[in-house]
N, C-alpha and C. Protein backbone atom coordinates (compact mmCIF):
# COMPACT_ATOMS: atom_id res chain seq x y z
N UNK A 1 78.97 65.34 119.35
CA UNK A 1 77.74 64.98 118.65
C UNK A 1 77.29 66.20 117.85
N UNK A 2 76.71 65.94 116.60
CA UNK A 2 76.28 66.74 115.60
C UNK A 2 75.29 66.76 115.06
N UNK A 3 74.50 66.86 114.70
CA UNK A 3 72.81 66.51 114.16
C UNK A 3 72.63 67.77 112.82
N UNK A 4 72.26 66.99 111.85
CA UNK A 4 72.14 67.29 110.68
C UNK A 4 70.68 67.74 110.04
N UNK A 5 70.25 69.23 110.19
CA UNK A 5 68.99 69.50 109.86
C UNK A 5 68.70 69.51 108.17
N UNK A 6 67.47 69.16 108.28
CA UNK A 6 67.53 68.83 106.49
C UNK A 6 66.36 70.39 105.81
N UNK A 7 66.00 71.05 107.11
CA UNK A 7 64.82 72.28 106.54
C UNK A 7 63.73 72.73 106.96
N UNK A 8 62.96 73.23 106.46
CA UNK A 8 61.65 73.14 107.06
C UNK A 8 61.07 72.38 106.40
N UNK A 9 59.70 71.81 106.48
CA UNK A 9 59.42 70.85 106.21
C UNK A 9 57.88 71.47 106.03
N UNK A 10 57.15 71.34 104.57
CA UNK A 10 55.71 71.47 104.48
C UNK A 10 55.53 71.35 102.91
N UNK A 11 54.29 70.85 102.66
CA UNK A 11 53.95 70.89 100.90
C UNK A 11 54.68 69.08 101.00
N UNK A 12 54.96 68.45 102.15
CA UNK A 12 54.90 67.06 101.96
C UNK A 12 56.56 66.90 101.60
N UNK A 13 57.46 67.90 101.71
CA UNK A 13 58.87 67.63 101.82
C UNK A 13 59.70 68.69 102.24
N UNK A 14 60.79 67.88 102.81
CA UNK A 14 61.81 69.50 103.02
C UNK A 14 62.33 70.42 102.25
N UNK A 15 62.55 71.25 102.87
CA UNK A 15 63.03 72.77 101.95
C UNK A 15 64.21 73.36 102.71
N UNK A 16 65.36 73.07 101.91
CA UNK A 16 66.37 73.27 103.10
C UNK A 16 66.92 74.17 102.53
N UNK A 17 67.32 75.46 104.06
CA UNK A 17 67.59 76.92 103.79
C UNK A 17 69.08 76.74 103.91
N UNK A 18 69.73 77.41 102.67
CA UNK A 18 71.38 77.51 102.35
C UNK A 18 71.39 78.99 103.39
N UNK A 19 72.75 78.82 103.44
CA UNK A 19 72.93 80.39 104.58
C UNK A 19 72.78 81.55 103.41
N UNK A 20 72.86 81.58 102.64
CA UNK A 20 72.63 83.03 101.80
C UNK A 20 71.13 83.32 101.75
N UNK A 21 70.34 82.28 102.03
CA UNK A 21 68.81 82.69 101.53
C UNK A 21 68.47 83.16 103.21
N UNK A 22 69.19 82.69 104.43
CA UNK A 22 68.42 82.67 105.68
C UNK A 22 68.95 84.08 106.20
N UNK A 23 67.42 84.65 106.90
CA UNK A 23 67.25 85.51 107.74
C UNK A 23 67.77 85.84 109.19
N UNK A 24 67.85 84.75 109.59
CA UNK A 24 68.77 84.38 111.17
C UNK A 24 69.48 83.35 111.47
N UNK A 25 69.71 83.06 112.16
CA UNK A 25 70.43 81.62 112.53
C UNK A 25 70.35 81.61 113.96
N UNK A 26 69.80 80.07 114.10
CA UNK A 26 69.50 79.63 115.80
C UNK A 26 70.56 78.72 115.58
N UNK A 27 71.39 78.69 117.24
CA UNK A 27 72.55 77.87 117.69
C UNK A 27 71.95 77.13 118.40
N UNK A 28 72.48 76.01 118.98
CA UNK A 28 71.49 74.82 120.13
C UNK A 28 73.49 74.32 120.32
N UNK A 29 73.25 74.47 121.91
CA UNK A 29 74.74 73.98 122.57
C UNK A 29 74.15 72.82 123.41
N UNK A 30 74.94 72.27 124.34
CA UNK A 30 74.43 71.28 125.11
C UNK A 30 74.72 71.49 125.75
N UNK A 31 73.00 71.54 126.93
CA UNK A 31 73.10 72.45 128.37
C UNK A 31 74.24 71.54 129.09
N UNK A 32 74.90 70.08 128.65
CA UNK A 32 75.17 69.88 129.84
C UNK A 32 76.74 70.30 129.37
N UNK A 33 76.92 70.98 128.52
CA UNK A 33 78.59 71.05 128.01
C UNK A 33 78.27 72.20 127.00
N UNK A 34 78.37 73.49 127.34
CA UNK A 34 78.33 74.59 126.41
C UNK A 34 79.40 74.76 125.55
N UNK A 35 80.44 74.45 125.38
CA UNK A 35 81.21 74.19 124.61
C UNK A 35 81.06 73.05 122.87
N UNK A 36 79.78 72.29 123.59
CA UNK A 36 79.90 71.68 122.68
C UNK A 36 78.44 72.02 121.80
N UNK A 37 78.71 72.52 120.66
CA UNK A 37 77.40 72.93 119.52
C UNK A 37 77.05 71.60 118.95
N UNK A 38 75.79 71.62 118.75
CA UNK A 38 74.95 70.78 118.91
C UNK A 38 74.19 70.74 116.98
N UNK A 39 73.94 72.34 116.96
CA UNK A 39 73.48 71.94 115.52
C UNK A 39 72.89 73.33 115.24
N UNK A 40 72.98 74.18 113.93
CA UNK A 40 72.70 75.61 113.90
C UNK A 40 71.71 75.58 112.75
N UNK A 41 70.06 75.99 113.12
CA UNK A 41 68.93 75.73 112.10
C UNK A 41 68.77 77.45 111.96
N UNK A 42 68.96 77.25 110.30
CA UNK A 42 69.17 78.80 109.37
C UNK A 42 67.45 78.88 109.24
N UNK A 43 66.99 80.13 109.72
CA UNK A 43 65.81 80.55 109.35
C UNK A 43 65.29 81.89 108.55
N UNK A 44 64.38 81.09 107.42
CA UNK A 44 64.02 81.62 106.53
C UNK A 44 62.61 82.20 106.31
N UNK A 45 62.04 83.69 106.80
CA UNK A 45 60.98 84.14 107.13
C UNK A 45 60.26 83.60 105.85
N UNK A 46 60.54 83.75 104.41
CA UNK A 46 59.68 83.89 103.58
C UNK A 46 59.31 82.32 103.18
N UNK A 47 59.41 81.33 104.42
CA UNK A 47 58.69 80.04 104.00
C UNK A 47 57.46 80.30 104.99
N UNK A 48 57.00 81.11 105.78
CA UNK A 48 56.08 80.89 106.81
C UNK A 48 54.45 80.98 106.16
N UNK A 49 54.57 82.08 105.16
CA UNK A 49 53.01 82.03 104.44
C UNK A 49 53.22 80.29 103.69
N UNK A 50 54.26 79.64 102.96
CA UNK A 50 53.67 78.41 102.45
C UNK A 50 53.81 76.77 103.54
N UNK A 51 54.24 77.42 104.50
CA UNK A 51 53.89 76.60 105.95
C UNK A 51 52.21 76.62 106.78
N UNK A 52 52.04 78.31 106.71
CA UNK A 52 50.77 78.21 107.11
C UNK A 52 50.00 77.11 106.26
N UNK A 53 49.77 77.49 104.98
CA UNK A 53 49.24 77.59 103.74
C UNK A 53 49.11 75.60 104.14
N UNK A 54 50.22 75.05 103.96
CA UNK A 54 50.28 73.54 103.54
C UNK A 54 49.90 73.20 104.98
N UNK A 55 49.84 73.64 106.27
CA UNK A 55 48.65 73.28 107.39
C UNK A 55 47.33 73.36 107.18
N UNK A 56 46.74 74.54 106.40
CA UNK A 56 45.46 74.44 106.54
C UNK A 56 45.30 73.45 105.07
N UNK A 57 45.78 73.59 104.30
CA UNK A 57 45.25 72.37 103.44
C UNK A 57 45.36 70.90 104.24
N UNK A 58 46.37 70.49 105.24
CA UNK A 58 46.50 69.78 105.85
C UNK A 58 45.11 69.26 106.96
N UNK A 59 45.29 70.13 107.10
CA UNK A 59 44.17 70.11 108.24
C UNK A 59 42.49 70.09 107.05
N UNK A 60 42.06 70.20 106.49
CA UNK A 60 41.27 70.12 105.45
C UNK A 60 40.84 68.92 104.85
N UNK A 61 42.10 67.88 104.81
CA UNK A 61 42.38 66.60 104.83
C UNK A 61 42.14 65.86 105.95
N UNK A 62 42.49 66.50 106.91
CA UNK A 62 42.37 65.29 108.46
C UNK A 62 41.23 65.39 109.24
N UNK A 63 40.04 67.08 108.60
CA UNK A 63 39.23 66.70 109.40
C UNK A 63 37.77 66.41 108.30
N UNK A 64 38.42 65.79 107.12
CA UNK A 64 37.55 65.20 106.53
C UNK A 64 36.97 63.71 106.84
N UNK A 65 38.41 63.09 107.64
CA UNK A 65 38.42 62.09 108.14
C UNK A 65 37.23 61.56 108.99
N UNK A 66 36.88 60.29 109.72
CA UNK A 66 36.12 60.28 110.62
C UNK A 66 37.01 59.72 111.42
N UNK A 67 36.64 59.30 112.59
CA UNK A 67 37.27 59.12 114.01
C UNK A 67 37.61 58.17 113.53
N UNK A 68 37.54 56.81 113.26
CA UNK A 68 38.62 55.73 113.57
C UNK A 68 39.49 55.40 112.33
N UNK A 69 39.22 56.58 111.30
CA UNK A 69 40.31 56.64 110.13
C UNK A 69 41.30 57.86 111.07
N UNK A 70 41.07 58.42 111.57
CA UNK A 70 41.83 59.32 112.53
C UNK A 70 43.07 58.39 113.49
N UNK A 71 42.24 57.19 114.06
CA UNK A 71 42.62 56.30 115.18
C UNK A 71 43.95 55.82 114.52
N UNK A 72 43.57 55.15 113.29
CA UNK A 72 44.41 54.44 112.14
C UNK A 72 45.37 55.03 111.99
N UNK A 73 45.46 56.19 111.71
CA UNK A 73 46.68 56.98 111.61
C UNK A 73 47.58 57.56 112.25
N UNK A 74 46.99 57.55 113.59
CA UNK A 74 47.78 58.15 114.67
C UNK A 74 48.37 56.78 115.36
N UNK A 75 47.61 55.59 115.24
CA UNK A 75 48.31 54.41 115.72
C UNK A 75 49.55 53.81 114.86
N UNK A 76 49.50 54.46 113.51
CA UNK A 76 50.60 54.03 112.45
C UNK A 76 51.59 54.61 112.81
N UNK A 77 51.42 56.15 113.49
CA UNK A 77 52.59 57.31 113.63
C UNK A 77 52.94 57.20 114.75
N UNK A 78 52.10 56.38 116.03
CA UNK A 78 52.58 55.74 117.62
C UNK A 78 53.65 54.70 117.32
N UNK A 79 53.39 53.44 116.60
CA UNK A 79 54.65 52.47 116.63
C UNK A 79 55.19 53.08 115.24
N UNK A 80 55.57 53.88 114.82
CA UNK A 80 56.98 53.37 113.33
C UNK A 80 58.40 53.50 114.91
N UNK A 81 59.00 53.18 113.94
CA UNK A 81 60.35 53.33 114.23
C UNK A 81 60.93 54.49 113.64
């Protein structure tokens, strides 16, 4: 099994780090079979100021909200598929 990361994700889409732009690289094996790699997410320090950045505008948005426009949305993001 293999799992396919698409980036980080903020500003409302992904941003996916090629290995020349990334700073480190995290491995993920499977505790129950270390042999078998699982999926390697390349990390890229210089997205973290426009991650903060697109939370607090985020958050700016959600707590403009009132409570049961809050309800609405978190019940949309409980059932998707």
């Amino acid at each position: 099994m293999n799992f396919s990361l698409k980036g980080d994700y903020f500003l409302g889409s992904f941003h996916p780090i090629t290995d020349s732009s990334a700073n480190e690289q995290i491995k993920k094996f499977s505790p129950a079979d270390l042999t078998s790699h699982l999926w390697t997410a390349n990390v890229d320090f210089t997205h973290v100021e426009k991650v903060i950045d697109s939370s607090l505008m985020g958050y700016e948005s959600w707590r403009k909200l009132n409570f049961d426009e809050r309800v609405i949305y978190l019940k949309k993001y409980q059932f998707r598929n």
